[in-house]
N, C-alpha and C. Protein backbone atom coordinates (compact mmCIF):
# COMPACT_ATOMS: atom_id res chain seq x y z
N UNK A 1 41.12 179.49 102.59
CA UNK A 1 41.63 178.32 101.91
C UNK A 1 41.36 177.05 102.72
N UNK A 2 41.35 177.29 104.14
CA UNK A 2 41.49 175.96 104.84
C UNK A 2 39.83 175.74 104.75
N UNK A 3 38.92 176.79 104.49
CA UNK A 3 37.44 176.23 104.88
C UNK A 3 37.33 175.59 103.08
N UNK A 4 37.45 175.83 102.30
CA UNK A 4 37.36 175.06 101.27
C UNK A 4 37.87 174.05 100.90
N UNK A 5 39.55 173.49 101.15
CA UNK A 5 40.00 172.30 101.69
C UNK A 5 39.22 171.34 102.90
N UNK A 6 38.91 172.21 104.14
CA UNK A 6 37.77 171.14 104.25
C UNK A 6 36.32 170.80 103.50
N UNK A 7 35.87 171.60 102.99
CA UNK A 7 34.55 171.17 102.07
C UNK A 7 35.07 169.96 101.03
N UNK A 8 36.22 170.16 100.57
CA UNK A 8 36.57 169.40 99.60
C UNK A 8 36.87 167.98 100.54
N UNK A 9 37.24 167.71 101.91
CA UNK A 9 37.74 166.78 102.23
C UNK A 9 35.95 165.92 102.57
N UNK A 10 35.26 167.05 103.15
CA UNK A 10 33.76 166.42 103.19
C UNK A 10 33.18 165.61 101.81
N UNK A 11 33.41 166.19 101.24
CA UNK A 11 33.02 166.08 99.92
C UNK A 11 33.65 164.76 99.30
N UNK A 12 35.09 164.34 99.35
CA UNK A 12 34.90 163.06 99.62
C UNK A 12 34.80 162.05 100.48
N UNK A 13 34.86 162.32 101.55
CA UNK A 13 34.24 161.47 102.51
C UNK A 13 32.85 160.89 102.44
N UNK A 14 32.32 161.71 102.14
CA UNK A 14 30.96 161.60 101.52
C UNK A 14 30.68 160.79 100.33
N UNK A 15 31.25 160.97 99.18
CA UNK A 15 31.78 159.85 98.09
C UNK A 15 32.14 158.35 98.33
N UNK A 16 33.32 158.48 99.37
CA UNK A 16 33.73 157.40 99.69
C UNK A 16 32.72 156.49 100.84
N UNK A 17 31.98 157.31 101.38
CA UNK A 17 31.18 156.57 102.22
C UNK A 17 29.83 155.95 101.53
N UNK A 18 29.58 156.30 100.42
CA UNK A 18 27.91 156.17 99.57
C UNK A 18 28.97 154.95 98.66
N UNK A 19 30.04 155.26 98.09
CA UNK A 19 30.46 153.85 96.94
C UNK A 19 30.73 152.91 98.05
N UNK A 20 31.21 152.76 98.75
CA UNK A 20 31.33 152.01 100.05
C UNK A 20 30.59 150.79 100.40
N UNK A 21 29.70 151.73 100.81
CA UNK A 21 28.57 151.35 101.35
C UNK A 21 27.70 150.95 100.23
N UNK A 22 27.59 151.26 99.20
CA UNK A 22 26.69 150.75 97.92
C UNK A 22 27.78 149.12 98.01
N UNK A 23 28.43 149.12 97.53
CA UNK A 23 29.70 147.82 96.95
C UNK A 23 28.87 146.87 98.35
N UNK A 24 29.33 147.55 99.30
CA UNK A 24 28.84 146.22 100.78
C UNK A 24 27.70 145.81 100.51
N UNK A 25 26.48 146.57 100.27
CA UNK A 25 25.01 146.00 99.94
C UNK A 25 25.36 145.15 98.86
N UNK A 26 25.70 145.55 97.59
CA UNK A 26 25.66 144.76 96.48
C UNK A 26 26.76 143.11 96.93
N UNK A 27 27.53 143.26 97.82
CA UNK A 27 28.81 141.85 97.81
C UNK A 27 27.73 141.05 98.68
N UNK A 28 26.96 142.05 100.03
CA UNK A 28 26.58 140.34 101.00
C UNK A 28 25.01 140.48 100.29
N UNK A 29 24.48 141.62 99.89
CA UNK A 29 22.96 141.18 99.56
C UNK A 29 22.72 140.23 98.40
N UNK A 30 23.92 140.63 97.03
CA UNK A 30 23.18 140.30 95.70
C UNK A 30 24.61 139.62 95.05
N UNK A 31 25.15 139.44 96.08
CA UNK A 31 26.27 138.36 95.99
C UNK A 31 27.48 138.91 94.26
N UNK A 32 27.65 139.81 94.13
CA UNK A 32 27.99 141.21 93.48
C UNK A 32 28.88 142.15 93.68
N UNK A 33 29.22 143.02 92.81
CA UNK A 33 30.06 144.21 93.30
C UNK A 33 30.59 144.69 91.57
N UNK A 34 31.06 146.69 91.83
CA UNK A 34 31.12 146.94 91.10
C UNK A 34 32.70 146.83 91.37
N UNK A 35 33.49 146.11 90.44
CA UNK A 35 35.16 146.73 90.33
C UNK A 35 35.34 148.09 90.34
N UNK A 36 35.08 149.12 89.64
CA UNK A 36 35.74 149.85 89.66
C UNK A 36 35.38 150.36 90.78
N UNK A 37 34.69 150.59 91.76
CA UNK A 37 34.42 151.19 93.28
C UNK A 37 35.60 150.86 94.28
N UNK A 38 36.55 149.93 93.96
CA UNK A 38 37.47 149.18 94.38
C UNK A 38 39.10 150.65 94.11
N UNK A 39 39.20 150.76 93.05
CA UNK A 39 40.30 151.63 92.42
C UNK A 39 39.63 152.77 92.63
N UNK A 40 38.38 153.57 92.39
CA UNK A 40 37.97 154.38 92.89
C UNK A 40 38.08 155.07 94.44
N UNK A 41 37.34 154.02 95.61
CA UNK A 41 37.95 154.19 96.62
C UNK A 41 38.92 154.69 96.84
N UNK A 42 40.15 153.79 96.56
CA UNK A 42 41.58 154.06 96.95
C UNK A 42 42.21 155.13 96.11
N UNK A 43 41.85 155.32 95.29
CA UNK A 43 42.05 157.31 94.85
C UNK A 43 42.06 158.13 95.43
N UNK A 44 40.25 157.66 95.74
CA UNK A 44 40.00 159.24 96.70
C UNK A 44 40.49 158.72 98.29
N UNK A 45 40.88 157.67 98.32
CA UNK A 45 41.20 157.92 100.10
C UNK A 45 42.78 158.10 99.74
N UNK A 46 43.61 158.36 98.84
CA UNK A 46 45.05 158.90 98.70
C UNK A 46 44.79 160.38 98.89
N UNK A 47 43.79 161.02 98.11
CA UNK A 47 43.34 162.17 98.03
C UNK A 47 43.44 162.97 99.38
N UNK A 48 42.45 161.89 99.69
CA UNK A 48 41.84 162.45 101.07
C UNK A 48 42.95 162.63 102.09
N UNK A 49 43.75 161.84 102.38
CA UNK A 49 45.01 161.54 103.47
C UNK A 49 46.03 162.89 102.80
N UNK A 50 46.21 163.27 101.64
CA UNK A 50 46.94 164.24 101.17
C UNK A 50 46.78 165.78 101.63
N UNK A 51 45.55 165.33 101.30
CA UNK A 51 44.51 166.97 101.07
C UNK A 51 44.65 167.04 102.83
N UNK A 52 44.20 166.18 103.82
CA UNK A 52 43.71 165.98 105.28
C UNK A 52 45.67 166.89 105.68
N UNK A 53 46.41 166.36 105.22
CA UNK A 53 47.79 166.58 105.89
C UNK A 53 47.99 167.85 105.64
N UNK A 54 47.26 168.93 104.93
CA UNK A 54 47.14 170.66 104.67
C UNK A 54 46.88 170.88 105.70
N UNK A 55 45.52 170.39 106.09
CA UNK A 55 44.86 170.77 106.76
C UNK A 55 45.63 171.09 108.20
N UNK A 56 45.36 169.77 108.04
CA UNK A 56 46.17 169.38 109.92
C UNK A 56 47.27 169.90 109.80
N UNK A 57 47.91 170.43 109.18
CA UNK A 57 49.31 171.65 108.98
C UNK A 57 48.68 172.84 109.31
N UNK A 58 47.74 172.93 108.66
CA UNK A 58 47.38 174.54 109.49
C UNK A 58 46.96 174.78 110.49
N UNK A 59 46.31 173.39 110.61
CA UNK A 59 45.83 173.62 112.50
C UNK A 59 46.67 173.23 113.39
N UNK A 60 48.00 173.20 113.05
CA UNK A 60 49.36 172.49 113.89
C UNK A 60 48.95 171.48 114.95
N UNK A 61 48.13 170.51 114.00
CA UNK A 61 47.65 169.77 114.72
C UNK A 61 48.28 168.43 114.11
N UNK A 62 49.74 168.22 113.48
CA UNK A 62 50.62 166.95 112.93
C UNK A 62 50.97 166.65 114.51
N UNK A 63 51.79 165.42 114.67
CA UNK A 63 52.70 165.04 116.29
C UNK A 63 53.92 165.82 115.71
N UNK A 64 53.75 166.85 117.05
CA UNK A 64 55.16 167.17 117.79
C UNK A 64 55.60 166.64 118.91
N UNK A 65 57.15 166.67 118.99
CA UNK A 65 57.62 165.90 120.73
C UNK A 65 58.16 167.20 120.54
N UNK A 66 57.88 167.89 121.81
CA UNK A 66 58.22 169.33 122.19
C UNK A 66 59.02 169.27 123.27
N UNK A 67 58.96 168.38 124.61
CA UNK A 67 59.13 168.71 125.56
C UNK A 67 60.73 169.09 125.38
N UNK A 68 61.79 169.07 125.01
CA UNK A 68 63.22 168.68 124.93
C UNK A 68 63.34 170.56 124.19
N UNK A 69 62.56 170.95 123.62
CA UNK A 69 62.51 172.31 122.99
C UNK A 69 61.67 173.33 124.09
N UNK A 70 60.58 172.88 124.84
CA UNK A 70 60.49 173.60 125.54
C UNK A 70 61.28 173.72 126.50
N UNK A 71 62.13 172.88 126.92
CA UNK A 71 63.22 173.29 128.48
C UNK A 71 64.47 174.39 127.21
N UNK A 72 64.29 174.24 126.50
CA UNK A 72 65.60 175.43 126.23
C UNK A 72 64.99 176.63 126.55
N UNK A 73 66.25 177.67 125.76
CA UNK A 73 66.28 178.89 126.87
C UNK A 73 65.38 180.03 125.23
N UNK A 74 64.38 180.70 125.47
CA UNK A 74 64.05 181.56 124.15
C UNK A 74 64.73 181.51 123.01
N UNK A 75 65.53 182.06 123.17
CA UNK A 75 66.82 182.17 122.03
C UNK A 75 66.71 181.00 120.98
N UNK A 76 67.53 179.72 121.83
CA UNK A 76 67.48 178.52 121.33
C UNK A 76 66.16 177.74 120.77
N UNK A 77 65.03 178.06 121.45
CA UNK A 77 63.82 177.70 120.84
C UNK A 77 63.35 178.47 119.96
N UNK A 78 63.95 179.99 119.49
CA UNK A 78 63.99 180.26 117.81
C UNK A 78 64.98 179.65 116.88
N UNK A 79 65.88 179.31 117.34
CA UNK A 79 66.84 178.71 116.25
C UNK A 79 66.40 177.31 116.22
N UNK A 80 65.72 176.44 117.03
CA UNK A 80 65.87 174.97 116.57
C UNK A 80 63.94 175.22 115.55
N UNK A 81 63.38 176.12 116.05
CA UNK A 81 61.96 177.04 115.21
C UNK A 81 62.68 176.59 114.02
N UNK A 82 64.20 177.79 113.61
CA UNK A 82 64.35 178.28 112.36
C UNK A 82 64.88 177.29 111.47
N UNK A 83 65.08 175.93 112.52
CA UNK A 83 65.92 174.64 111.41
C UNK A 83 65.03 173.83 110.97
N UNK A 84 64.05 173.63 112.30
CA UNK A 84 62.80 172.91 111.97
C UNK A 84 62.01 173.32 110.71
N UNK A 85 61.47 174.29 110.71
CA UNK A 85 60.79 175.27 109.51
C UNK A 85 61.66 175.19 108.35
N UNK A 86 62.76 175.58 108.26
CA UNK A 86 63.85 175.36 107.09
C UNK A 86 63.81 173.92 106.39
N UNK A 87 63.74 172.71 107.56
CA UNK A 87 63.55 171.56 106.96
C UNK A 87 62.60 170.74 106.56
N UNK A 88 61.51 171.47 106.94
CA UNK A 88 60.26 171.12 106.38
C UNK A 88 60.21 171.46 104.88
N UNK A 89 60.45 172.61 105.30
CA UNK A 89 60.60 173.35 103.73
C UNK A 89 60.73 172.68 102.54
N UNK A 90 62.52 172.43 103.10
CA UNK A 90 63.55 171.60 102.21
C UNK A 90 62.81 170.27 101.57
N UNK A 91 62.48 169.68 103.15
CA UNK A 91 61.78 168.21 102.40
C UNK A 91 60.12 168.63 101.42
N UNK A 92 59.51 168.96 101.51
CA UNK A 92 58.51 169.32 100.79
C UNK A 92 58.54 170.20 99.89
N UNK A 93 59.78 170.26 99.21
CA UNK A 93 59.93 170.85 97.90
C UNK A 93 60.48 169.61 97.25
N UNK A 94 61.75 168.41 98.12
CA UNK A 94 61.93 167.72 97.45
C UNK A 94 60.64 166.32 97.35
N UNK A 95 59.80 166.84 97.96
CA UNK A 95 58.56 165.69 98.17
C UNK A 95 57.94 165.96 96.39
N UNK A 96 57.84 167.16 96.72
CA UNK A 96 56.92 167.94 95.28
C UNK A 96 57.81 167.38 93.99
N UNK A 97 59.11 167.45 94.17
CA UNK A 97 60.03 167.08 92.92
C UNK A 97 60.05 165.70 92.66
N UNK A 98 60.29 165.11 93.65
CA UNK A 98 60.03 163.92 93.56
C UNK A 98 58.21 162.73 93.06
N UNK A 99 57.19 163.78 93.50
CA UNK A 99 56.12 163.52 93.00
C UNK A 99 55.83 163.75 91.82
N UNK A 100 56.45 164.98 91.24
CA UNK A 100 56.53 165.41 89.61
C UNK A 100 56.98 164.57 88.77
N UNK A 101 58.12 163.74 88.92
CA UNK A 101 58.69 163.12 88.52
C UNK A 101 58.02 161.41 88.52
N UNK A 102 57.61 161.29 89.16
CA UNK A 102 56.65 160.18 89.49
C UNK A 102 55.25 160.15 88.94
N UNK A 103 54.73 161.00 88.59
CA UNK A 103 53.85 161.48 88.23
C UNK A 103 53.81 161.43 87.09
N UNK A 104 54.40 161.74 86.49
CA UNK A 104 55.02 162.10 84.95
C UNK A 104 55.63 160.79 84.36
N UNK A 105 56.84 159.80 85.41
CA UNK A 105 56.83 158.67 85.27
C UNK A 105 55.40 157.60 84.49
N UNK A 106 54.40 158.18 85.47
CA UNK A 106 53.20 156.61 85.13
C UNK A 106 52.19 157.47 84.49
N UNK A 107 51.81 158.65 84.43
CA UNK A 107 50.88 159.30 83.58
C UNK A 107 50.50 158.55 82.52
N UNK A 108 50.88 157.93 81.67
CA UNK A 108 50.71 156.93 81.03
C UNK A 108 50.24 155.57 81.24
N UNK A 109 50.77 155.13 82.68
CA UNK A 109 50.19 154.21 82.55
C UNK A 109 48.47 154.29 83.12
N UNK A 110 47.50 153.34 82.21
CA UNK A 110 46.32 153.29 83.02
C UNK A 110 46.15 152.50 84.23
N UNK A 111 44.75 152.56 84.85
CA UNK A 111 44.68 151.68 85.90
C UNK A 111 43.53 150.33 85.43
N UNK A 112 43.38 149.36 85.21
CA UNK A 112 42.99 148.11 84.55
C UNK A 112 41.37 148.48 84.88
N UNK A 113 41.08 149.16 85.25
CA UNK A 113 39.51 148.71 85.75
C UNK A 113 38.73 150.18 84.88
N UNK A 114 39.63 151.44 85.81
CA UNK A 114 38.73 152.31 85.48
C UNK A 114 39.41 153.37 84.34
N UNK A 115 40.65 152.72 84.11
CA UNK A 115 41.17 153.33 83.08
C UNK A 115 41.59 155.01 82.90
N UNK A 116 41.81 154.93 84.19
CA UNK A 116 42.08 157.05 84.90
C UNK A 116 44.50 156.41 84.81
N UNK A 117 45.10 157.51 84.68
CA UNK A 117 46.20 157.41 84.70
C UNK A 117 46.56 156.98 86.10
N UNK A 118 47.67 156.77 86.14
CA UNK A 118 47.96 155.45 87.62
C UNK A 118 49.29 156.86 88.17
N UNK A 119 49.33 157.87 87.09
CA UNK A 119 50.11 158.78 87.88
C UNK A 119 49.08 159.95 88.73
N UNK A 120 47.70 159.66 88.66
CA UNK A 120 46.70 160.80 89.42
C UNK A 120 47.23 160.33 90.93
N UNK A 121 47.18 159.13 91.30
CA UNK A 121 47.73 159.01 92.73
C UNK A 121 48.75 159.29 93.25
N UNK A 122 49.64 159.59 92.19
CA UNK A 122 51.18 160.22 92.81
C UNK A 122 50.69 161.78 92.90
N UNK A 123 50.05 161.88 91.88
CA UNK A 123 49.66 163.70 91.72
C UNK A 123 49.24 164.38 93.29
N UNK A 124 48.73 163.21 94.17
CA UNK A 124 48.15 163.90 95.38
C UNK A 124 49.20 164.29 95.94
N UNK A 125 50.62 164.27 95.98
CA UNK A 125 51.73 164.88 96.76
C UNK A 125 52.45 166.12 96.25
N UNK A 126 51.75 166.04 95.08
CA UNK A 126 52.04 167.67 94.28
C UNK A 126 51.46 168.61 95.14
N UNK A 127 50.49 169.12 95.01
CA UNK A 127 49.78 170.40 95.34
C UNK A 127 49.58 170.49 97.26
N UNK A 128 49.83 168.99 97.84
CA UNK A 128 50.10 168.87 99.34
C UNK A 128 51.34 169.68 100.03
N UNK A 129 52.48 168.65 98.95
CA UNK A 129 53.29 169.55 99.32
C UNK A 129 54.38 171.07 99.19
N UNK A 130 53.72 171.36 97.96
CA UNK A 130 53.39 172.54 97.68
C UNK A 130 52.82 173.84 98.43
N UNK A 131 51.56 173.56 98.86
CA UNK A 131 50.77 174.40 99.83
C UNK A 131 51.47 174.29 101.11
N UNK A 132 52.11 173.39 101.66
CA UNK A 132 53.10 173.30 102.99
C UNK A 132 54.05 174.30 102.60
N UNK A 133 55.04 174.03 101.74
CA UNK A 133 56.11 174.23 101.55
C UNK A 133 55.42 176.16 101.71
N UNK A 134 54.56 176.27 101.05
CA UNK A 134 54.48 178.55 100.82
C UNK A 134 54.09 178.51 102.19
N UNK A 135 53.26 177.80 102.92
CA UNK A 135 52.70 177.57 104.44
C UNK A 135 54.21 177.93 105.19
N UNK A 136 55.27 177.25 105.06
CA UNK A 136 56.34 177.28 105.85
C UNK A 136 57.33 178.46 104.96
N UNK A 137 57.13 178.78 104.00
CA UNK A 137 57.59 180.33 103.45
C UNK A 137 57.06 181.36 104.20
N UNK A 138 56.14 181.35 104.24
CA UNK A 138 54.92 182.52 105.02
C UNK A 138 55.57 182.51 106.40
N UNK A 139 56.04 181.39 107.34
CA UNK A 139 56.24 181.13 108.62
C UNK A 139 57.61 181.27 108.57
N UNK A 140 58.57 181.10 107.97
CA UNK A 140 60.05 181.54 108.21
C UNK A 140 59.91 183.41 107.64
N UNK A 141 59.45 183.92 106.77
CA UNK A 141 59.11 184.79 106.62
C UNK A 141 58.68 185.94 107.55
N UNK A 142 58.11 185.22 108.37
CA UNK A 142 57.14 185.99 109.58
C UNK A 142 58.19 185.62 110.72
N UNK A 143 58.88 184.75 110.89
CA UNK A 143 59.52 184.46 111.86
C UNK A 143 61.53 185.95 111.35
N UNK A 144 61.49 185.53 110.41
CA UNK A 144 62.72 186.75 110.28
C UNK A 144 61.99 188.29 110.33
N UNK A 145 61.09 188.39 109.90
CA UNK A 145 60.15 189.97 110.18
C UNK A 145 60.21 190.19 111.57
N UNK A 146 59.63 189.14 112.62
CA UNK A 146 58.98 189.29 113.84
C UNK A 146 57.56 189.54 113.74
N UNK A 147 57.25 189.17 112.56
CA UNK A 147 55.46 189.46 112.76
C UNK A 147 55.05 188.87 113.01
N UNK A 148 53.34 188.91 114.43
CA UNK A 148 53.02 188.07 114.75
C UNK A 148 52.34 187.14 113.80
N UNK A 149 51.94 185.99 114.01
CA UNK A 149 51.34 184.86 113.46
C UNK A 149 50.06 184.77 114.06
N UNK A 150 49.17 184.58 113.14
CA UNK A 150 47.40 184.31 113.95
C UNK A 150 47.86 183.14 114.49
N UNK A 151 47.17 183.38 115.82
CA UNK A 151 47.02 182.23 116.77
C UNK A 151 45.93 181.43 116.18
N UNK A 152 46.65 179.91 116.60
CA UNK A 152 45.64 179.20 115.96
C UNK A 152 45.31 178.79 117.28
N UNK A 153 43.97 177.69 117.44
CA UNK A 153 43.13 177.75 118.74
C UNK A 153 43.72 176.54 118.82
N UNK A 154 43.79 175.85 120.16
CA UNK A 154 44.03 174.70 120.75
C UNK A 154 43.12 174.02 120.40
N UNK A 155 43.53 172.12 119.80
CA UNK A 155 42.54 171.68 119.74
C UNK A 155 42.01 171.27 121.07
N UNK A 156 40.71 171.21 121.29
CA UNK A 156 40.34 170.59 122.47
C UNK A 156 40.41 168.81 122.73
N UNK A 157 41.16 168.85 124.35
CA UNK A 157 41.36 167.71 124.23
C UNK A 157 40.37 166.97 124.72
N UNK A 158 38.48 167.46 125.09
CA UNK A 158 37.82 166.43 125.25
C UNK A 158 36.76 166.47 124.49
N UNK A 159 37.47 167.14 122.78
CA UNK A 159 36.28 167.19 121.75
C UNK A 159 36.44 165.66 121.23
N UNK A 160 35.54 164.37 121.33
CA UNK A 160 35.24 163.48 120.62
C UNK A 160 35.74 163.60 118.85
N UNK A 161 35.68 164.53 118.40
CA UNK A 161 35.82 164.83 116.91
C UNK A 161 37.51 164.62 116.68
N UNK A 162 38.24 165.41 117.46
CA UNK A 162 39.25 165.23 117.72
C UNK A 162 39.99 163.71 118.20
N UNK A 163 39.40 162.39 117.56
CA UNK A 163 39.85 161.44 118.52
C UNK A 163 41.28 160.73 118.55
N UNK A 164 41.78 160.81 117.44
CA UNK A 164 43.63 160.56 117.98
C UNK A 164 44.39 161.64 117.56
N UNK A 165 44.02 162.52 118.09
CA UNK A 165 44.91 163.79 118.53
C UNK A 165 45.31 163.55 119.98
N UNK A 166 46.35 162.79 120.40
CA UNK A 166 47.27 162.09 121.14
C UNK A 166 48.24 162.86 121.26
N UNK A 167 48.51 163.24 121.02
CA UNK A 167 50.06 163.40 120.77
C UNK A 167 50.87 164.74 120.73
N UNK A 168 50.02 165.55 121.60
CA UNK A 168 50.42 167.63 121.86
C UNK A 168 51.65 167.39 122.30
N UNK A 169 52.69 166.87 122.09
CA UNK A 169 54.30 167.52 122.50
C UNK A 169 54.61 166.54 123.51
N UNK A 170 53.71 165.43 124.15
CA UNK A 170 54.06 164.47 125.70
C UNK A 170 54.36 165.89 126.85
N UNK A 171 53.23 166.37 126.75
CA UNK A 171 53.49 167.72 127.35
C UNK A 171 53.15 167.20 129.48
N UNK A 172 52.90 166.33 129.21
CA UNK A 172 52.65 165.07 130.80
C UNK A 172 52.39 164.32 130.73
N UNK A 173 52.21 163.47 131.57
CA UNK A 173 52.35 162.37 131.64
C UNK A 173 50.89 161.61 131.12
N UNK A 174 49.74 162.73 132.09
CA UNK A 174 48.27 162.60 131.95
C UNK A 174 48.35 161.98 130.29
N UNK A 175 48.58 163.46 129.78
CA UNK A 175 48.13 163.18 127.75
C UNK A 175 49.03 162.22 127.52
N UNK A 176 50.12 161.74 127.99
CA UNK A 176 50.80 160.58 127.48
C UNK A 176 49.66 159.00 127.76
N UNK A 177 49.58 159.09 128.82
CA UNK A 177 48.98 157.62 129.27
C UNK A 177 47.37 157.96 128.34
N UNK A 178 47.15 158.89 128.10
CA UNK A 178 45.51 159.06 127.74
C UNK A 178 46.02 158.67 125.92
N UNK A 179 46.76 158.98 125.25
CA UNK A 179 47.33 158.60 124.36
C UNK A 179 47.73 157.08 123.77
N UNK A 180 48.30 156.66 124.97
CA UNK A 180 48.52 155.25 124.74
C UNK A 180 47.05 154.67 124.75
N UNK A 181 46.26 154.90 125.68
CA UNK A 181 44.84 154.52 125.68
C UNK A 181 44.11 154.76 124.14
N UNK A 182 44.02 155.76 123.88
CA UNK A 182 43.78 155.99 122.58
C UNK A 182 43.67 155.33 121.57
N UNK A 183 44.88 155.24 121.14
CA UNK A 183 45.43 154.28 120.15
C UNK A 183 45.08 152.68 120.28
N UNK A 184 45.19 152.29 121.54
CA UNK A 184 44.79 151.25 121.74
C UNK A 184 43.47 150.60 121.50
N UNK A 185 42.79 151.90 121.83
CA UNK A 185 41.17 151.50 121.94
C UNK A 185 40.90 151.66 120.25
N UNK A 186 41.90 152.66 119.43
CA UNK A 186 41.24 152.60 118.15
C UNK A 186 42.26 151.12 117.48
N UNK A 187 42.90 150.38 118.04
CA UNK A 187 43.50 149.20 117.32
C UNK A 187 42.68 148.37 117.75
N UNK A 188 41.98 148.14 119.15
CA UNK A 188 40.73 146.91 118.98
C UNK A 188 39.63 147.45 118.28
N UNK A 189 39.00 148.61 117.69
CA UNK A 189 38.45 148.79 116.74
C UNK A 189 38.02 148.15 115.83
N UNK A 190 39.72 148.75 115.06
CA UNK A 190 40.35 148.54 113.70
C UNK A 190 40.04 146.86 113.68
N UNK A 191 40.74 146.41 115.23
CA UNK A 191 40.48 144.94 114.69
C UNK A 191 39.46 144.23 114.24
N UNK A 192 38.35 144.91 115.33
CA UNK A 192 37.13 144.44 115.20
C UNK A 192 36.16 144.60 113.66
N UNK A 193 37.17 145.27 112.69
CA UNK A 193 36.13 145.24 111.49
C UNK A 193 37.15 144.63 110.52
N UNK A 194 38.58 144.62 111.02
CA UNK A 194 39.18 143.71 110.10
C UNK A 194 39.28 141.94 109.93
């Protein structure tokens, strides 16, 4: 599931990078642009940020602050496991209810340009948090069994691909200060194209 969620996330990235990039040629070359590439875009990058947050759920690669859970004693680091997991749960069923409802709210309404329902963008928190929510069924599940769980692999912290994955638990000080760096270097970026 997760290798086809990523094909699908390639897949628009790829989209979003060709309408993109078409709209920029057409605004500074031919003094131009298509509207609907505008509402389009921002679809699929709701999409994308939705679909991306599966992902990075399965590779338990969201920010955790761990350190305060790792000084407890075993025991206690299954029970604050079993509240954590429980409340994920909780909230991403009421995420899903709440997106249904929202969803269903504007389904009706269109969007002025390209004329797609203005509830497809709420729709991306349906099936997100959905797939979490059986994700964290499966994991409280396995956690009252005692069955092990596939290890998932560490991301590496000097894979380039990986670049603000900051944020493993403030597990020292090192990944803390390399973190703040991080972020920083991607906000003069950001600035630099905004």
């Amino acid at each position: 599931m997760k290798r086809i969620l990523e094909g699908i996330l390639a897949i628009i990235i790829a989209i979003l990078s060709c309408i993109i990039f078409i709209n920029i040629i057409l605004r500074y070359g031919f003094h131009t642009s298509i509207l609907s590439i505008d509402e389009l875009s921002r679809l699929l990058f709701v999409w994308l940020t939705f679909i991306g947050a599966i992902v990075a759920y399965m590779d338990n690669s969201h920010v955790q602050v761990t350190f305060l859970v790792e000084k407890l004693s075993p025991a206690n680091q299954q029970r604050v496991s079993l509240l954590t997991h429980t409340l994920i749960l909780l909230l991403c069923l009421g995420l899903a209810w709440g997106a249904i409802e929202k969803t269903a709210q504007d389904w009706s309404n269109l969007s002025p340009i390209l004329g797609v329902p203005i509830g497809l963008m709420y729709a991306a928190a349906i099936p997100t948090s959905l797939i979490i929510a059986l994700l964290e069924l499966r994991h409280l599940y396995r956690q009252f069994t005692n069955t092990p769980a596939e290890t998932n692999k560490e991301p590496d912290d000097d894979n380039p691909y990986i670049y603000c994955q900051f944020v493993r638990g403030y597990r020292n000080w090192r990944s803390h200060r390399l973190g703040i760096i991080t972020v920083r270097h991607f906000i003069d970026v950001l600035d630099g194209y905004l």
